[in-house]
PDB file of N, CA and C in Angstrom:
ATOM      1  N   UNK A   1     250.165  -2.822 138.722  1.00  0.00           N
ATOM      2  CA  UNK A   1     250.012  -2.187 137.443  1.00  0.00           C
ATOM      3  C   UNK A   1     250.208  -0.678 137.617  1.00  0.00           C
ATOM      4  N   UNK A   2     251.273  -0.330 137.123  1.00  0.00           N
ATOM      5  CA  UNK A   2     251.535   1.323 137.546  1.00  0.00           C
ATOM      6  C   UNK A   2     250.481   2.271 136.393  1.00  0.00           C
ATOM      7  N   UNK A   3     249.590   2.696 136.778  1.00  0.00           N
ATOM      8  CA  UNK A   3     248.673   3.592 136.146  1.00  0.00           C
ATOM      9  C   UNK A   3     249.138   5.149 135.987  1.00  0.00           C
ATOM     10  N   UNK A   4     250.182   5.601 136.696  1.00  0.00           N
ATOM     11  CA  UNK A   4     250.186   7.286 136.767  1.00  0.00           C
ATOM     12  C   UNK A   4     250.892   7.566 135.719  1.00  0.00           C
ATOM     13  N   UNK A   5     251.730   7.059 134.671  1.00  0.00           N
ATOM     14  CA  UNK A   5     251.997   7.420 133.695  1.00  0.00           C
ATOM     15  C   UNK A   5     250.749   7.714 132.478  1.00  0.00           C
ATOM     16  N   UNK A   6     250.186   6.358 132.483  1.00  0.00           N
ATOM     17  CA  UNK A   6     249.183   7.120 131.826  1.00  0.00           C
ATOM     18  C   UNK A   6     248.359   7.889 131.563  1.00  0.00           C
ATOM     19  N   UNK A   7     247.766   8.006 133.238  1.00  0.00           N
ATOM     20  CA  UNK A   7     247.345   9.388 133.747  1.00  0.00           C
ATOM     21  C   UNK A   7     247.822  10.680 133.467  1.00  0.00           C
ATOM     22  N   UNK A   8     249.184  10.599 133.632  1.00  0.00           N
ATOM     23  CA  UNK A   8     249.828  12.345 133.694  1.00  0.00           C
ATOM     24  C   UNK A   8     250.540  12.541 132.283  1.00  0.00           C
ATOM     25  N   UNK A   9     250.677  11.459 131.679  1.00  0.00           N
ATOM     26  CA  UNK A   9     251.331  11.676 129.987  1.00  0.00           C
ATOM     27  C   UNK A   9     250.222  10.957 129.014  1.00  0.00           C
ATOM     28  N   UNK A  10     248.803  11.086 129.158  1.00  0.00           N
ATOM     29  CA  UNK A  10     248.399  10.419 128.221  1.00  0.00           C
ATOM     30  C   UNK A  10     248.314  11.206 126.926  1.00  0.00           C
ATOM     31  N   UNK A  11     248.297  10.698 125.659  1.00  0.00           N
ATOM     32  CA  UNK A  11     247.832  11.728 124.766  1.00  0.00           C
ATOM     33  C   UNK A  11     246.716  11.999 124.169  1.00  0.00           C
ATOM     34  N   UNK A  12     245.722  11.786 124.990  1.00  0.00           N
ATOM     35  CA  UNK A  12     244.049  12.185 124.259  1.00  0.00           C
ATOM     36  C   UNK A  12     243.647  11.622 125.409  1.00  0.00           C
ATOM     37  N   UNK A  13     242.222  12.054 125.151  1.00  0.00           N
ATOM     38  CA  UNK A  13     241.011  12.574 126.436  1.00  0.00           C
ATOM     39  C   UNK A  13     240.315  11.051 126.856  1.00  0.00           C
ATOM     40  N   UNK A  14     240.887   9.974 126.029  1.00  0.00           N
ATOM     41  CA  UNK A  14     240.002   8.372 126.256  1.00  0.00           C
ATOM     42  C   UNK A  14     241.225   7.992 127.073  1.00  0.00           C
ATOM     43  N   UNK A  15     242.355   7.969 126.947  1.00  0.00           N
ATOM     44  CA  UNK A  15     243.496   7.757 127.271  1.00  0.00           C
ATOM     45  C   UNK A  15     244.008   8.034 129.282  1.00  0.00           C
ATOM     46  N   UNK A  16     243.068   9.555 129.067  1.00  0.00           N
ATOM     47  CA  UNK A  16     243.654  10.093 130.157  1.00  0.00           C
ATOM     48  C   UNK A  16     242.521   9.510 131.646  1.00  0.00           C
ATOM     49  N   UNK A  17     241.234   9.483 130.687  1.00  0.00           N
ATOM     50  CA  UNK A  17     239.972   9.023 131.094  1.00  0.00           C
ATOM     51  C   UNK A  17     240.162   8.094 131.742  1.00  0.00           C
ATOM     52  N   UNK A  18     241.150   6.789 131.288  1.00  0.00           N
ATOM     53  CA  UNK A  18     241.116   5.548 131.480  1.00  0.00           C
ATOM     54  C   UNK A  18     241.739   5.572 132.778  1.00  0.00           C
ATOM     55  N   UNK A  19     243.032   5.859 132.615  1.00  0.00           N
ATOM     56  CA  UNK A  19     243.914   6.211 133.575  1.00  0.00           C
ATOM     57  C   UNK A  19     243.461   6.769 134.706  1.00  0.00           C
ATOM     58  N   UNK A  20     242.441   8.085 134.779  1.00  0.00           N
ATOM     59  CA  UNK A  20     242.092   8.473 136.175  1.00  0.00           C
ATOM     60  C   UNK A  20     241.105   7.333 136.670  1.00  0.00           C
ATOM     61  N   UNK A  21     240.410   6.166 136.063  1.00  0.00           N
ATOM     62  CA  UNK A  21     239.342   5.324 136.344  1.00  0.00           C
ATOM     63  C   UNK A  21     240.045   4.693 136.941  1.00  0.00           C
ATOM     64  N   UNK A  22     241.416   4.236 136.480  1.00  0.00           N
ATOM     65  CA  UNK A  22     242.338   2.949 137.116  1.00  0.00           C
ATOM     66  C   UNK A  22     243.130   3.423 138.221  1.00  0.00           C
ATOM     67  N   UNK A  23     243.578   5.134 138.644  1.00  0.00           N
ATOM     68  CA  UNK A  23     244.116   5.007 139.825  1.00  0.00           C
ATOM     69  C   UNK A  23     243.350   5.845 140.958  1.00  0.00           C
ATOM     70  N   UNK A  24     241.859   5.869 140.578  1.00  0.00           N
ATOM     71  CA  UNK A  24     240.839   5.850 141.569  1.00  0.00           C
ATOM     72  C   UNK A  24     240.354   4.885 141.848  1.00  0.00           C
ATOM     73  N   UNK A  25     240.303   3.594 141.066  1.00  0.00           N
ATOM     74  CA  UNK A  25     240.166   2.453 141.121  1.00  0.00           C
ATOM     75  C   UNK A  25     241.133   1.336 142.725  1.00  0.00           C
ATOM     76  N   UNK A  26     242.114   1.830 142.094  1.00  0.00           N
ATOM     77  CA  UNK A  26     243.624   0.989 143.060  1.00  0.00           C
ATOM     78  C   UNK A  26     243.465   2.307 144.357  1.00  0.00           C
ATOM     79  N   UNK A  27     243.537   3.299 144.357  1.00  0.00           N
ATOM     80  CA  UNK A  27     243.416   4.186 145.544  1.00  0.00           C
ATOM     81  C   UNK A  27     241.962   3.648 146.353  1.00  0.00           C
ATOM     82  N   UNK A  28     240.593   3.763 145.727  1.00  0.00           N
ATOM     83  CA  UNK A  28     239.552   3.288 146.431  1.00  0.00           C
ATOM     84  C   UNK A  28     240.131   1.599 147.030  1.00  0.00           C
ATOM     85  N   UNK A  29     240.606   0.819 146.234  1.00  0.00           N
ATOM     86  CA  UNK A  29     241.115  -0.170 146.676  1.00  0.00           C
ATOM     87  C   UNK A  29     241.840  -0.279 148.272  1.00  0.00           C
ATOM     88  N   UNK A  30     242.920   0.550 148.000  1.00  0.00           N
ATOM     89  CA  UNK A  30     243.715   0.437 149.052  1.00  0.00           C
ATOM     90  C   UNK A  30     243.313   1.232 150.501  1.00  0.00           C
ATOM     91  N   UNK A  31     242.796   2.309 150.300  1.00  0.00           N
ATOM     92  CA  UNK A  31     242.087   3.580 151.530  1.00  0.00           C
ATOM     93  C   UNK A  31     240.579   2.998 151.581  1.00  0.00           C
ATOM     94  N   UNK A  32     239.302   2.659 150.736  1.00  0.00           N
ATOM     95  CA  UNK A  32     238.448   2.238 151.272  1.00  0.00           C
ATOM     96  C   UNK A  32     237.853   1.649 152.399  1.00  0.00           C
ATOM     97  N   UNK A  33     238.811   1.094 152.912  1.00  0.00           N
ATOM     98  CA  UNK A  33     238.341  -0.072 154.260  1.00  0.00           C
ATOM     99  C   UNK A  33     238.704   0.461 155.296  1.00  0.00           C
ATOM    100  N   UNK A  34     239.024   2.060 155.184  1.00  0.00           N
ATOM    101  CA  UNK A  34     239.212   2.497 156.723  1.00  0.00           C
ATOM    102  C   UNK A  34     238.569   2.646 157.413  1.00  0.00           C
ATOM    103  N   UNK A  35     237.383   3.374 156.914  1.00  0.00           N
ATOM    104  CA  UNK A  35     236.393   3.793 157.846  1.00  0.00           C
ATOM    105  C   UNK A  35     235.849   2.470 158.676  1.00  0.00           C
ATOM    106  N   UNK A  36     235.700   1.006 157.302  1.00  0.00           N
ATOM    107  CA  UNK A  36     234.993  -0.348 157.957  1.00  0.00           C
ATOM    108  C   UNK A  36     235.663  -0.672 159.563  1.00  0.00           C
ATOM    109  N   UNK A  37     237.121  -0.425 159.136  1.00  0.00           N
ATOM    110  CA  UNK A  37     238.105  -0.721 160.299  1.00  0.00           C
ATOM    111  C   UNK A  37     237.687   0.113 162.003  1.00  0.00           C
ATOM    112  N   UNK A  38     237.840   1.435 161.261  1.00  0.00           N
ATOM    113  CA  UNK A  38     237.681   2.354 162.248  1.00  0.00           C
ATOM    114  C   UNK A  38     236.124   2.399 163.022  1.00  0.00           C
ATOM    115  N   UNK A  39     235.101   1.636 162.254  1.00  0.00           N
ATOM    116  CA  UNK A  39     234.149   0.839 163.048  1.00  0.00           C
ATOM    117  C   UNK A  39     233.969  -0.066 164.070  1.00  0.00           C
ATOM    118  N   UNK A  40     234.747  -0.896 163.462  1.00  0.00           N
ATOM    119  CA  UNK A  40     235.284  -2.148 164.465  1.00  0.00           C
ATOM    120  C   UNK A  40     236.015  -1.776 165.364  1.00  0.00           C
ATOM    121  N   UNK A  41     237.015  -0.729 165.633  1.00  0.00           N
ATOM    122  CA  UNK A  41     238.008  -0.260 167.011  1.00  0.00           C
ATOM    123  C   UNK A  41     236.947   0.654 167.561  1.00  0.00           C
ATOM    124  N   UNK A  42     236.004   1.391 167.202  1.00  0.00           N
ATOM    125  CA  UNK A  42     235.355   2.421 168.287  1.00  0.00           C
ATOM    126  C   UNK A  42     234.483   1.568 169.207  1.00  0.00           C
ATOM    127  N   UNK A  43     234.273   2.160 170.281  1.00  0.00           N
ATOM    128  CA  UNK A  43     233.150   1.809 171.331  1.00  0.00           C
ATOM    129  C   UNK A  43     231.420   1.827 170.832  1.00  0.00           C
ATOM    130  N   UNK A  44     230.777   1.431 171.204  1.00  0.00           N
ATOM    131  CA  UNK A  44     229.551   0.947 170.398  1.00  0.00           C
ATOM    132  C   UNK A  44     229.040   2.127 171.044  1.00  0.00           C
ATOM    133  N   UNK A  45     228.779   3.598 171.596  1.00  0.00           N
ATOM    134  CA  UNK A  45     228.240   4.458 171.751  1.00  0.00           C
ATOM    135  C   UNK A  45     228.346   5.305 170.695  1.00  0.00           C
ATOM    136  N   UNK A  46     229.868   5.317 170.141  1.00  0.00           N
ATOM    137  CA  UNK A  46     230.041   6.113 168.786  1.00  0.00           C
ATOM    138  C   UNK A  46     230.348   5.942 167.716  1.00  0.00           C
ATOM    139  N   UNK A  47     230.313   4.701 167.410  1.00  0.00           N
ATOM    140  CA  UNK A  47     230.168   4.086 166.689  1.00  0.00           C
ATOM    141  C   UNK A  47     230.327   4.313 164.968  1.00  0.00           C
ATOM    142  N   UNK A  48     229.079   5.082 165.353  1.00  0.00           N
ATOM    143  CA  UNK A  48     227.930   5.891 164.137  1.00  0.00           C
ATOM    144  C   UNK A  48     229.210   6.993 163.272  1.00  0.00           C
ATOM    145  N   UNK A  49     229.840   7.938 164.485  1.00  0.00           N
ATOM    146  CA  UNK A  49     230.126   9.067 164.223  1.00  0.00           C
ATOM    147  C   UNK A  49     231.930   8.904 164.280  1.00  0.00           C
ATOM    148  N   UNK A  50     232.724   7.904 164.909  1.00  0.00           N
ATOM    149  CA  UNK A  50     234.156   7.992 165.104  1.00  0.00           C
ATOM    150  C   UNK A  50     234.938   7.822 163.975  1.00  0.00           C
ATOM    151  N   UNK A  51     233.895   7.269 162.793  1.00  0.00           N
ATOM    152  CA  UNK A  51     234.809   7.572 161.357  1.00  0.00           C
ATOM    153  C   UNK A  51     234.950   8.896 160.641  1.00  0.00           C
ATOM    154  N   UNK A  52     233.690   9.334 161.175  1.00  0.00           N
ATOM    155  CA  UNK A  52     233.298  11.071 160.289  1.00  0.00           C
ATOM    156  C   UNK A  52     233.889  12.093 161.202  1.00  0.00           C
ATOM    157  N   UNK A  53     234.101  11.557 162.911  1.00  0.00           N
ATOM    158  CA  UNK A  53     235.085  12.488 163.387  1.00  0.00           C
ATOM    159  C   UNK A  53     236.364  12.713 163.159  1.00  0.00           C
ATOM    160  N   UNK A  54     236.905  10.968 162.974  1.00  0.00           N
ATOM    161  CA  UNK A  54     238.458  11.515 162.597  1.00  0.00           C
ATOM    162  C   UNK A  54     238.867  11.572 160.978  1.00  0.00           C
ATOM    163  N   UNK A  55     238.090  10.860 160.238  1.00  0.00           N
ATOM    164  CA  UNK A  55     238.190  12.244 159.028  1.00  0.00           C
ATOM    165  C   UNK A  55     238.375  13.442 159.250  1.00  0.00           C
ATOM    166  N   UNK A  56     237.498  14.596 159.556  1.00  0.00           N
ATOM    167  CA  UNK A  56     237.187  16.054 159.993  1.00  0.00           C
ATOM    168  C   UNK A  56     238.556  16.320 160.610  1.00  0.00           C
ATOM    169  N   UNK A  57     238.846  15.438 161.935  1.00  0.00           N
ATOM    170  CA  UNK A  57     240.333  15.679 162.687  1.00  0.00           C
ATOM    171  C   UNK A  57     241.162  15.801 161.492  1.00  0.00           C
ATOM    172  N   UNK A  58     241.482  14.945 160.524  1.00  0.00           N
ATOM    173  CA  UNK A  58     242.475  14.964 159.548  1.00  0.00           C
ATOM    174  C   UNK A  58     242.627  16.182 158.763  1.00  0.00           C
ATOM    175  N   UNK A  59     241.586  16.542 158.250  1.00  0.00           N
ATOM    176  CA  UNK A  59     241.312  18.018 157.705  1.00  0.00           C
ATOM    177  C   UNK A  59     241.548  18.744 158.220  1.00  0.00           C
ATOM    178  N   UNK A  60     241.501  18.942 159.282  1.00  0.00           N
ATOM    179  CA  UNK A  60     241.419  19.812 160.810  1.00  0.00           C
ATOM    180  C   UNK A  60     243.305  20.334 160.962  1.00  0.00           C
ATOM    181  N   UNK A  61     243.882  19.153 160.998  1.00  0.00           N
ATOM    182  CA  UNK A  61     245.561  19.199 161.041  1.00  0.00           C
ATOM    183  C   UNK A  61     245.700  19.821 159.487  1.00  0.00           C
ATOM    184  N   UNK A  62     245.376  18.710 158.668  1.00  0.00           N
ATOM    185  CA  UNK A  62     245.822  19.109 157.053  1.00  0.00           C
ATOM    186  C   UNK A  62     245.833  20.775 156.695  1.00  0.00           C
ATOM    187  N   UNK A  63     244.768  21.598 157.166  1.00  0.00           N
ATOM    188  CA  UNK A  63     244.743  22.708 157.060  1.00  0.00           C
ATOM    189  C   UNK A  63     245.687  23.824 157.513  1.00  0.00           C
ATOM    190  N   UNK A  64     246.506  22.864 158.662  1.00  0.00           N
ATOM    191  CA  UNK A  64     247.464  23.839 158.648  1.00  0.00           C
ATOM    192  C   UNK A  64     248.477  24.006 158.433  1.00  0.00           C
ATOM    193  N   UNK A  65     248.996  23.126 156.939  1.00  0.00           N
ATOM    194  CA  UNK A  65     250.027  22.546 156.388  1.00  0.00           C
ATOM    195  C   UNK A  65     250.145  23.938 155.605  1.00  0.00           C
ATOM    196  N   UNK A  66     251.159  24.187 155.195  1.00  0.00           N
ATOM    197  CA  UNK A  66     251.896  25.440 154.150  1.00  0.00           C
ATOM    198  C   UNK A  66     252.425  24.921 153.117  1.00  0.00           C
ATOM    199  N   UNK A  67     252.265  25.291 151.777  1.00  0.00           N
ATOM    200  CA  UNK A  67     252.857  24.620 150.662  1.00  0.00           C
ATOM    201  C   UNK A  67     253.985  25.190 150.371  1.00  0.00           C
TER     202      UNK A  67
END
C-alpha cells in the first residue's frame, strides 16, 4: 500500500495525519526487529548493550555525511 503520496500531497491536517500513522506504521514494521535480531547474533556478555552500541556506531558514521 504506497502511503507517501498521501503523506507529502495530502490536502488537510486528518489527511496528512493519517498518512504519517501509516508510513510509521510500515517503517516500524519493516526496521523494528533489528535490534531483536542483533540480540540473538551478540555474545551473551553484551548482550544488554550491542544493540545501543551499534545504533550510536551508525550515528557516529551518519554524522559525517555532507548534504
Amino acid at each position: 500500500m504506497p502511503v507517501a503520496p498521501l503523506w507529502a500531497y495530502a490536502p488537510g491536517p486528518v489527511l496528512l495525519a493519517i498518512g504519517a500513522f501509516l508510513m510509521q506504521f510500515f517503517v516500524q514494521g519493516a526496521w523494528g526487529i533489528v535490534p531483536v535480531h542483533l540480540n540473538e547474533l551478540s555474545p551473551d556478555e553484551v548482550r544488554g548493550t550491542f544493540p545501543g552500541f551499534a545504533y550510536q556506531l551508525g550515528n557516529l558514521l551518519a554524522s559525517g555525511m555532507r548534504c
